[in-house]
PDB file of N, CA and C in Angstrom:
ATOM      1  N   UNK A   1     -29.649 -36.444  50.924  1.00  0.00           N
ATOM      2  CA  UNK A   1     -28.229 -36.292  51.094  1.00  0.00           C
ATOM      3  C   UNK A   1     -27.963 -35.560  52.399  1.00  0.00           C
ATOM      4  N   UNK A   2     -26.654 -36.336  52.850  1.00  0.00           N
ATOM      5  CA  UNK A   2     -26.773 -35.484  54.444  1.00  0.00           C
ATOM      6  C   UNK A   2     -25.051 -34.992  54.759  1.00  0.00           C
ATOM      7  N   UNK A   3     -24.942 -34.195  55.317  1.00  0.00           N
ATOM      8  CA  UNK A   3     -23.623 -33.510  55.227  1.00  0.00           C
ATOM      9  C   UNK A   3     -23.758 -32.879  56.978  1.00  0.00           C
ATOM     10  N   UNK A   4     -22.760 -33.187  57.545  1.00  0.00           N
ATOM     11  CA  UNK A   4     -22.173 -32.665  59.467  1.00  0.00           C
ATOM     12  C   UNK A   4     -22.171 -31.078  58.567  1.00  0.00           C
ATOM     13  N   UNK A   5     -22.779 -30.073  59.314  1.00  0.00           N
ATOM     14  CA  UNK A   5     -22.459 -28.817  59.293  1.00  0.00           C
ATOM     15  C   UNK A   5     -21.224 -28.330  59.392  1.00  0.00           C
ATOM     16  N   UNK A   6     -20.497 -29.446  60.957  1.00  0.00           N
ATOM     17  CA  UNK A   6     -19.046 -28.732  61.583  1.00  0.00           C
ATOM     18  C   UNK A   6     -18.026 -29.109  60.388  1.00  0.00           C
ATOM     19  N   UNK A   7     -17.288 -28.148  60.843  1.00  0.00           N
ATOM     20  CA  UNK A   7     -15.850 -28.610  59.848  1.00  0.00           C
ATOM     21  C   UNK A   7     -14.948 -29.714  60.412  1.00  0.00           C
ATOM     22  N   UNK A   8     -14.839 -30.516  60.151  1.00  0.00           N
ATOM     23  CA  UNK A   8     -13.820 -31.618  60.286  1.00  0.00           C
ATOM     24  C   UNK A   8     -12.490 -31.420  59.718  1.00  0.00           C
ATOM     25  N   UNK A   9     -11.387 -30.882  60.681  1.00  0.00           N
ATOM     26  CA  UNK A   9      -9.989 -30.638  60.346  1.00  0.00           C
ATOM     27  C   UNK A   9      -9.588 -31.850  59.404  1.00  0.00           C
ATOM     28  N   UNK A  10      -8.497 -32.034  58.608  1.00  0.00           N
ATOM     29  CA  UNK A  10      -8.075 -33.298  57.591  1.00  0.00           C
ATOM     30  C   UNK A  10      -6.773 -33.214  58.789  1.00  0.00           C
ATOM     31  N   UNK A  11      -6.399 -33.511  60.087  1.00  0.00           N
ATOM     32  CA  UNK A  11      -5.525 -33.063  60.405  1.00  0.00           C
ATOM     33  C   UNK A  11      -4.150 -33.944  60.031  1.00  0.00           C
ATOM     34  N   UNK A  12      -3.177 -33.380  60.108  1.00  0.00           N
ATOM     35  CA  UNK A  12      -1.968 -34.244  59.506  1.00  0.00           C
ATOM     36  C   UNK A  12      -1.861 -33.887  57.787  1.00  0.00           C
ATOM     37  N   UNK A  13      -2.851 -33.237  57.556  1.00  0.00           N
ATOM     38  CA  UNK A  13      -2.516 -33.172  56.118  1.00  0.00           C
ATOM     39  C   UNK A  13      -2.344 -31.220  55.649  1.00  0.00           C
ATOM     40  N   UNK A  14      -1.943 -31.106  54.552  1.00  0.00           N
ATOM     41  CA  UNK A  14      -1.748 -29.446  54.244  1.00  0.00           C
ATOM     42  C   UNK A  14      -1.796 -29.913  52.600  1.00  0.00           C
ATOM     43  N   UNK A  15      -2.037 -29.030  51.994  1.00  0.00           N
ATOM     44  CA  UNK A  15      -2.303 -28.464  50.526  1.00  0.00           C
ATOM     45  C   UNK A  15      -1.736 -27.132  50.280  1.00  0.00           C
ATOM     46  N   UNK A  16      -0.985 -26.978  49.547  1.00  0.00           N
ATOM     47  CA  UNK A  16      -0.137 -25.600  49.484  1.00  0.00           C
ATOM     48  C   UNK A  16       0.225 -25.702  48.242  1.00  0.00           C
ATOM     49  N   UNK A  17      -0.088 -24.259  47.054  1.00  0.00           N
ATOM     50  CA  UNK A  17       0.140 -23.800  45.833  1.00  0.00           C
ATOM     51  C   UNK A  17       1.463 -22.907  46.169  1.00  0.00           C
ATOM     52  N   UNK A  18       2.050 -23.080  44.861  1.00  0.00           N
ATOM     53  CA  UNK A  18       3.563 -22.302  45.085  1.00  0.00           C
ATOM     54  C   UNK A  18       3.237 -21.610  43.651  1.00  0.00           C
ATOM     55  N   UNK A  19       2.849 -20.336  43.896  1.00  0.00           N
ATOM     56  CA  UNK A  19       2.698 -19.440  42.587  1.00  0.00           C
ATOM     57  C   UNK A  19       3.830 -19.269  41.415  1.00  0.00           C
ATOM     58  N   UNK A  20       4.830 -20.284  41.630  1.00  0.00           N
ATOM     59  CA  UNK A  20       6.433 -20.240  41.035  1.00  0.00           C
ATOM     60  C   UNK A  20       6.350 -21.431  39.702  1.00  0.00           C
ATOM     61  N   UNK A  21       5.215 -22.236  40.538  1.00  0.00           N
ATOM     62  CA  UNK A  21       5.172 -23.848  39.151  1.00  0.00           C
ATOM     63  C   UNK A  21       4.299 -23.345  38.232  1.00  0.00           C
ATOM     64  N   UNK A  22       4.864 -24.423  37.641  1.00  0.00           N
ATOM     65  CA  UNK A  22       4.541 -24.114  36.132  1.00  0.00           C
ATOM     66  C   UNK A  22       2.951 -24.297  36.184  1.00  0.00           C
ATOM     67  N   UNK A  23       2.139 -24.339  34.878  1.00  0.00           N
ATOM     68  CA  UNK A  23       0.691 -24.297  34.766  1.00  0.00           C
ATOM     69  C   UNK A  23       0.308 -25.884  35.200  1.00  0.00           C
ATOM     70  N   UNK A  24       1.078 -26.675  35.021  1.00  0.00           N
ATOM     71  CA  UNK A  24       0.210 -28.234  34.595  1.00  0.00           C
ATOM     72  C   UNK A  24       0.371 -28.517  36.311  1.00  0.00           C
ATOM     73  N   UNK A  25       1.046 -28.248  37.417  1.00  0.00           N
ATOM     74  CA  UNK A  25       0.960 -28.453  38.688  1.00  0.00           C
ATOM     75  C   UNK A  25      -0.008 -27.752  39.647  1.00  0.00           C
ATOM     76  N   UNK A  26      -0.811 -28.377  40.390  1.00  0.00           N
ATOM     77  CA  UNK A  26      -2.012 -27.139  41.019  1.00  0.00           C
ATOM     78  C   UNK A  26      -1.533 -27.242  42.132  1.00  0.00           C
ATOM     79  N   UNK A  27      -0.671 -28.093  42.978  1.00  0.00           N
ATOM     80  CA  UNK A  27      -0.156 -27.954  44.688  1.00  0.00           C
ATOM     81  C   UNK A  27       0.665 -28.830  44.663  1.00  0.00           C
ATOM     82  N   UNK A  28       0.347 -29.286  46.010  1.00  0.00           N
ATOM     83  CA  UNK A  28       1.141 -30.109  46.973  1.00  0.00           C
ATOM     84  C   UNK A  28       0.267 -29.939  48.004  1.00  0.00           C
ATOM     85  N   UNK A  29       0.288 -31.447  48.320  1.00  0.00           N
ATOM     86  CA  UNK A  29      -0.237 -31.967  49.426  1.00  0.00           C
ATOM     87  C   UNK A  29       1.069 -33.188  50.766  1.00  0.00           C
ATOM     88  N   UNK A  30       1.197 -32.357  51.905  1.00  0.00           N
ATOM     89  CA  UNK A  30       1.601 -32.702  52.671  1.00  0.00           C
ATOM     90  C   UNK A  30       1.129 -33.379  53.988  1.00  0.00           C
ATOM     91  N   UNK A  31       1.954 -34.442  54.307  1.00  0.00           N
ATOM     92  CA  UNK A  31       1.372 -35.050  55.395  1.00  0.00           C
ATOM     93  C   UNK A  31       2.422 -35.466  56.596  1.00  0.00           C
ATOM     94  N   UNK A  32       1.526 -35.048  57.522  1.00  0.00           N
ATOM     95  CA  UNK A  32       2.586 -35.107  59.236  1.00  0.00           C
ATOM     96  C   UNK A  32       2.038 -36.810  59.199  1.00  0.00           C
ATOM     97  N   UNK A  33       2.944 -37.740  58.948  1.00  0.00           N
ATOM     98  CA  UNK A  33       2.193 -38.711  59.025  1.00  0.00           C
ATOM     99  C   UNK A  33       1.107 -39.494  60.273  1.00  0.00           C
ATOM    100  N   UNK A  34       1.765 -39.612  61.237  1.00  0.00           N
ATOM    101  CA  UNK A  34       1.074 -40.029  62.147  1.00  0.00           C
ATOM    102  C   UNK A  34       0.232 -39.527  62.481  1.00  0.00           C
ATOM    103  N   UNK A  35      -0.098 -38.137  62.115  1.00  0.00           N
ATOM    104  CA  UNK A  35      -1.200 -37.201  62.623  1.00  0.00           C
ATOM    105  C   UNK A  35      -2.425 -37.722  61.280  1.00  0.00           C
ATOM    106  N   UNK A  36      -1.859 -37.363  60.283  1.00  0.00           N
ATOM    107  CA  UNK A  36      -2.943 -38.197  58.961  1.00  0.00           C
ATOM    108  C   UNK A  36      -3.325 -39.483  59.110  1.00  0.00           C
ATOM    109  N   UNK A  37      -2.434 -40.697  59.666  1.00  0.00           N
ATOM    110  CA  UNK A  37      -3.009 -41.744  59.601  1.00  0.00           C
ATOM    111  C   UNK A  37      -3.817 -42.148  60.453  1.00  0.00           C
ATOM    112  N   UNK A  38      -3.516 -41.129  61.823  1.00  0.00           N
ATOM    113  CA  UNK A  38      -5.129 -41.230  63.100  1.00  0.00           C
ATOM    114  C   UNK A  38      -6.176 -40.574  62.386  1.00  0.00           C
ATOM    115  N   UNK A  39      -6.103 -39.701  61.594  1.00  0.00           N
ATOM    116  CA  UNK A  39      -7.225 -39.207  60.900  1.00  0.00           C
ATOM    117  C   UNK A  39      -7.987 -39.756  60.213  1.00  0.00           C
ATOM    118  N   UNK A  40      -7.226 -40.537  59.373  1.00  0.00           N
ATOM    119  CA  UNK A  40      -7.801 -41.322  58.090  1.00  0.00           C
ATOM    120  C   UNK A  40      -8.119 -42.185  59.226  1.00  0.00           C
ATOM    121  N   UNK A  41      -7.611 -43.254  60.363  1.00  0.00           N
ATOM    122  CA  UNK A  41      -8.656 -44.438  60.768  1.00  0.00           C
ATOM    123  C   UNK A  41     -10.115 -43.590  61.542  1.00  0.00           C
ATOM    124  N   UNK A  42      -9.622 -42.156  61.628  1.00  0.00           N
ATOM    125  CA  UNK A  42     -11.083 -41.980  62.413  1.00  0.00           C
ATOM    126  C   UNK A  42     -12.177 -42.002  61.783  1.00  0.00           C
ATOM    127  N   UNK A  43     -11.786 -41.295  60.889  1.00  0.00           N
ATOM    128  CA  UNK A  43     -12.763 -40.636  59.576  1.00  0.00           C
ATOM    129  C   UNK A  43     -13.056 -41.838  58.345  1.00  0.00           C
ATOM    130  N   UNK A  44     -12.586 -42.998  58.650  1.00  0.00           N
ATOM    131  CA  UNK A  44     -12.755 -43.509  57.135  1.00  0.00           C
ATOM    132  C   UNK A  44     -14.506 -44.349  57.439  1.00  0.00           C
ATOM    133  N   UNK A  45     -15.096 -44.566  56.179  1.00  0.00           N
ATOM    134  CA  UNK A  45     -16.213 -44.567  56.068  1.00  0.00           C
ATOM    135  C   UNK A  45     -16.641 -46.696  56.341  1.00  0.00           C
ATOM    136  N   UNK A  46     -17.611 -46.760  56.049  1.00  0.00           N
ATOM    137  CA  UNK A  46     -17.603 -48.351  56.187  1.00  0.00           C
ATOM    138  C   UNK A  46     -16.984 -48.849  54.614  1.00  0.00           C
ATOM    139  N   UNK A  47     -16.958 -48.402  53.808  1.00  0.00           N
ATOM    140  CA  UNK A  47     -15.879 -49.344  52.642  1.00  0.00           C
ATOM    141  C   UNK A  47     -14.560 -48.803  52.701  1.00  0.00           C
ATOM    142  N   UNK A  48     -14.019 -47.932  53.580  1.00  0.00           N
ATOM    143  CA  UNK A  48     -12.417 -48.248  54.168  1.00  0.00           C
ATOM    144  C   UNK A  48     -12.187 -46.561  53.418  1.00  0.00           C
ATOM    145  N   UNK A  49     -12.710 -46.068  52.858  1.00  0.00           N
ATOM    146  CA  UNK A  49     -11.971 -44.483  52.532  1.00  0.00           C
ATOM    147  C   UNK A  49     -12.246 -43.840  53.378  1.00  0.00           C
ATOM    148  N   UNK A  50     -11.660 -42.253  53.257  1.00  0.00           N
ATOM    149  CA  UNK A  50     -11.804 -41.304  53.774  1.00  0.00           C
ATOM    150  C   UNK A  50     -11.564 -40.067  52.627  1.00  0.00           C
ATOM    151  N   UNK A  51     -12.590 -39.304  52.523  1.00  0.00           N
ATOM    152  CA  UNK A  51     -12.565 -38.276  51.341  1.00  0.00           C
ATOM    153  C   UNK A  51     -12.399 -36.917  51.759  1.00  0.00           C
ATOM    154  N   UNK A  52     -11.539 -36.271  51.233  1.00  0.00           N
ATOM    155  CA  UNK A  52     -10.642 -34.881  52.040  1.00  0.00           C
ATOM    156  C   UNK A  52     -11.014 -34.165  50.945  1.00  0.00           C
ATOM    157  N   UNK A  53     -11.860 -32.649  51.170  1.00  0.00           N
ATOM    158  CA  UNK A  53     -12.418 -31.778  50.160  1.00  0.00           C
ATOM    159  C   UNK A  53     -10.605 -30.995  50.377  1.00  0.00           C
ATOM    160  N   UNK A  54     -10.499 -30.401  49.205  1.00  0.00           N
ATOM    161  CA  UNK A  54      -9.463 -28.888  49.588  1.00  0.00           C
ATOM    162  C   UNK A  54     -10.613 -28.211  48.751  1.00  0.00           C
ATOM    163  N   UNK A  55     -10.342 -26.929  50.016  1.00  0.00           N
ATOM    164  CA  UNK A  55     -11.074 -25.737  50.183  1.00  0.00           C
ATOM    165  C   UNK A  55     -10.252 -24.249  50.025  1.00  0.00           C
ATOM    166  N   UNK A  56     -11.021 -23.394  49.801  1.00  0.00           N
ATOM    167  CA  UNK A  56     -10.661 -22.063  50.066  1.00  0.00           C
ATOM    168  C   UNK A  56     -11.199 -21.429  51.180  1.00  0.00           C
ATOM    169  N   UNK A  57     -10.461 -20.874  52.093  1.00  0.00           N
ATOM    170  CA  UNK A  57     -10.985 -19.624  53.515  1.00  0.00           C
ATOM    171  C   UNK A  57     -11.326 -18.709  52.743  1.00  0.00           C
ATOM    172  N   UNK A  58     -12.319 -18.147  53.208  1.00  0.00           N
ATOM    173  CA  UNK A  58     -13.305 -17.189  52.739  1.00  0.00           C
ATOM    174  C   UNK A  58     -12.341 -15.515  52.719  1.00  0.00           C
ATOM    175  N   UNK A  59     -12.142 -15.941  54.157  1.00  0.00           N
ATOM    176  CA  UNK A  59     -11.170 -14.428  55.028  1.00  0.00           C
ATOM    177  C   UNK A  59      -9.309 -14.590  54.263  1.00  0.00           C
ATOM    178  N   UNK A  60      -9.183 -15.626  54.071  1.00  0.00           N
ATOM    179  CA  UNK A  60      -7.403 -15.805  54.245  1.00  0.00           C
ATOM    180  C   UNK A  60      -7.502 -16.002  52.391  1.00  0.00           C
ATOM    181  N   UNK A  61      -8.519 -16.599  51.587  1.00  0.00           N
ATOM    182  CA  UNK A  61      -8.080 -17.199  50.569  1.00  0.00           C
ATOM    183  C   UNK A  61      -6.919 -18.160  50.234  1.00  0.00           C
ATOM    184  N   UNK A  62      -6.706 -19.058  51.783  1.00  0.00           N
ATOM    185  CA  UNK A  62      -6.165 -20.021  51.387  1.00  0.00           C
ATOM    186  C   UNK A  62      -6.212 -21.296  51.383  1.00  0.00           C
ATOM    187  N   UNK A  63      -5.905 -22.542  51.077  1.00  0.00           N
ATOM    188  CA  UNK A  63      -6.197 -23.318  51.002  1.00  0.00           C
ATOM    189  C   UNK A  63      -6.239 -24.035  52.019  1.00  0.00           C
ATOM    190  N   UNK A  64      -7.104 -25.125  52.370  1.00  0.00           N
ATOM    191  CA  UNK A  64      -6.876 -25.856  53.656  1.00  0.00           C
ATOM    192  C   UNK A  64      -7.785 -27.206  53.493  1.00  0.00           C
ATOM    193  N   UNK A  65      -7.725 -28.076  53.914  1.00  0.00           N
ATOM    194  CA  UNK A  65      -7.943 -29.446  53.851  1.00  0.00           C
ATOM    195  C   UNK A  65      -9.388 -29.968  54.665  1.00  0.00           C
ATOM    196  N   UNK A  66     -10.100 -30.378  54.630  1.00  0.00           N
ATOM    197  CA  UNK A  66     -11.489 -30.747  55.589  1.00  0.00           C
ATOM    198  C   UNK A  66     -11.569 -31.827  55.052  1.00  0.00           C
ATOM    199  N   UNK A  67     -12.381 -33.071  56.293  1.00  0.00           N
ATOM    200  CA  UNK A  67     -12.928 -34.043  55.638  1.00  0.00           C
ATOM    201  C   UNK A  67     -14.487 -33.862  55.108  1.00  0.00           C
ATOM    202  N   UNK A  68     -14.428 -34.590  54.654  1.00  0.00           N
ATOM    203  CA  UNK A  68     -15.781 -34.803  53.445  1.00  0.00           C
ATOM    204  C   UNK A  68     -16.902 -35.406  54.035  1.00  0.00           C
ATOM    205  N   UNK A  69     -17.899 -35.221  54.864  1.00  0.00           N
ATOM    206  CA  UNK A  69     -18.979 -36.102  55.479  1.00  0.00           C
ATOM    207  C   UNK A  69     -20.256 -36.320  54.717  1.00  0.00           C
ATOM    208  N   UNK A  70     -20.169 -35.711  53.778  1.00  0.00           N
ATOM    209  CA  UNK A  70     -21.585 -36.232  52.696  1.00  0.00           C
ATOM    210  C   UNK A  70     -21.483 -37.509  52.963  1.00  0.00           C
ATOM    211  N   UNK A  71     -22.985 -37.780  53.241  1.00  0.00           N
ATOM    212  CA  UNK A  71     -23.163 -39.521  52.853  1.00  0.00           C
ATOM    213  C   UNK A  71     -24.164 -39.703  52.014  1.00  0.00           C
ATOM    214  N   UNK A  72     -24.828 -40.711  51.268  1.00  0.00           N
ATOM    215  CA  UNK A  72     -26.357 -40.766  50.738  1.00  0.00           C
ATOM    216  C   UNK A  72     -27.406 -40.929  51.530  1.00  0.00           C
ATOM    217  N   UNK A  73     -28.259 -40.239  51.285  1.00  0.00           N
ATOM    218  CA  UNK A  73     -29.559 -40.913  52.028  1.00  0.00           C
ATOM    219  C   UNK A  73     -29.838 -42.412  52.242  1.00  0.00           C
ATOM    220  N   UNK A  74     -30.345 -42.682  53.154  1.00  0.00           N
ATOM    221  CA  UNK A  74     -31.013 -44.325  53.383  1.00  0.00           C
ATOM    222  C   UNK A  74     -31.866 -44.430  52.030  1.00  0.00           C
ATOM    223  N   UNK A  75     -32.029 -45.093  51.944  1.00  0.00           N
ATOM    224  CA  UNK A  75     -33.431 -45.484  50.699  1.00  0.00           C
ATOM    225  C   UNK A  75     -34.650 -46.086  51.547  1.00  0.00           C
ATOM    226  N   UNK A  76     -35.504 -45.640  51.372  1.00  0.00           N
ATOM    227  CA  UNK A  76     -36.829 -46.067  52.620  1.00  0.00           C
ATOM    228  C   UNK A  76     -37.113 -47.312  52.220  1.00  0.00           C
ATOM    229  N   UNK A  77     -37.656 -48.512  52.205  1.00  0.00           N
ATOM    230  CA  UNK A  77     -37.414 -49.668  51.860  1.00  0.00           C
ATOM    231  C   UNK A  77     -39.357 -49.337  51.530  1.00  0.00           C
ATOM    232  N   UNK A  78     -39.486 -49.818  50.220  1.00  0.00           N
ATOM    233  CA  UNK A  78     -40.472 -50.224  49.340  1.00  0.00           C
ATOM    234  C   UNK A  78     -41.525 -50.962  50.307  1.00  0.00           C
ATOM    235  N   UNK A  79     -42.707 -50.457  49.916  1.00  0.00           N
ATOM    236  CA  UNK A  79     -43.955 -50.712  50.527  1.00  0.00           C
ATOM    237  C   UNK A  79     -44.592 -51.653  49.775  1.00  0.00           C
ATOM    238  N   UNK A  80     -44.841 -53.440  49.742  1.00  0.00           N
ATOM    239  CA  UNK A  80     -45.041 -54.204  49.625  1.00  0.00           C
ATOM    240  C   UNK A  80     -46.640 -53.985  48.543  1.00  0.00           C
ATOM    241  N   UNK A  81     -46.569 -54.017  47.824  1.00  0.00           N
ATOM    242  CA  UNK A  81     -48.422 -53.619  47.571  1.00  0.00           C
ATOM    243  C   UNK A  81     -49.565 -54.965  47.157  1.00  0.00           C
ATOM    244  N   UNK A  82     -48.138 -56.176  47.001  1.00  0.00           N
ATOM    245  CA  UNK A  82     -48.975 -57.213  46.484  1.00  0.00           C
ATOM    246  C   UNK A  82     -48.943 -57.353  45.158  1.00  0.00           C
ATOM    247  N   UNK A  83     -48.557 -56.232  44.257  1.00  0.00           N
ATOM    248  CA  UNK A  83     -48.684 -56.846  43.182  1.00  0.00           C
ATOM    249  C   UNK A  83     -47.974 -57.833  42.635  1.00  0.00           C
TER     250      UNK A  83
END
């Protein structure tokens, strides 16, 4: 499994809790659109997504948006043995 170290901004997008809603709501997620939709074509993967972790800042405890670069490993392709 392989994951980019750097942080990849989700840019165009925000996640924001309003400590005022009720229990069954966990945020809101906002989007500057044009800024999200250059994002999503940069970032999207070869079957057409793009997967946006929300995170917590370590220092701020607040929420903020990153893209997701986990991919799977290759699979080494099987060594023929003859049988």
């Amino acid at each position: 499994m392989s994951k980019t170290t750097e942080k990849i901004w989700a840019n165009g997008f925000s996640f924001k809790k309003n400590p005022n809603s009720p229990d069954w709501v966990i945020g809101r997620i906002s989007c500057k659109v044009d800024d999200a939709i250059e994002t999503l074509k940069q970032h999207k993967n070869q079957g057409g997504w793009c997967n946006i972790n929300i995170n917590i800042a370590k220092e701020s405890n607040e929420p903020y948006m990153e893209i997701d670069t986990w991919q799977p490993k290759q699979k080494e392709p099987e060594e023929d043995l003859g049988f």
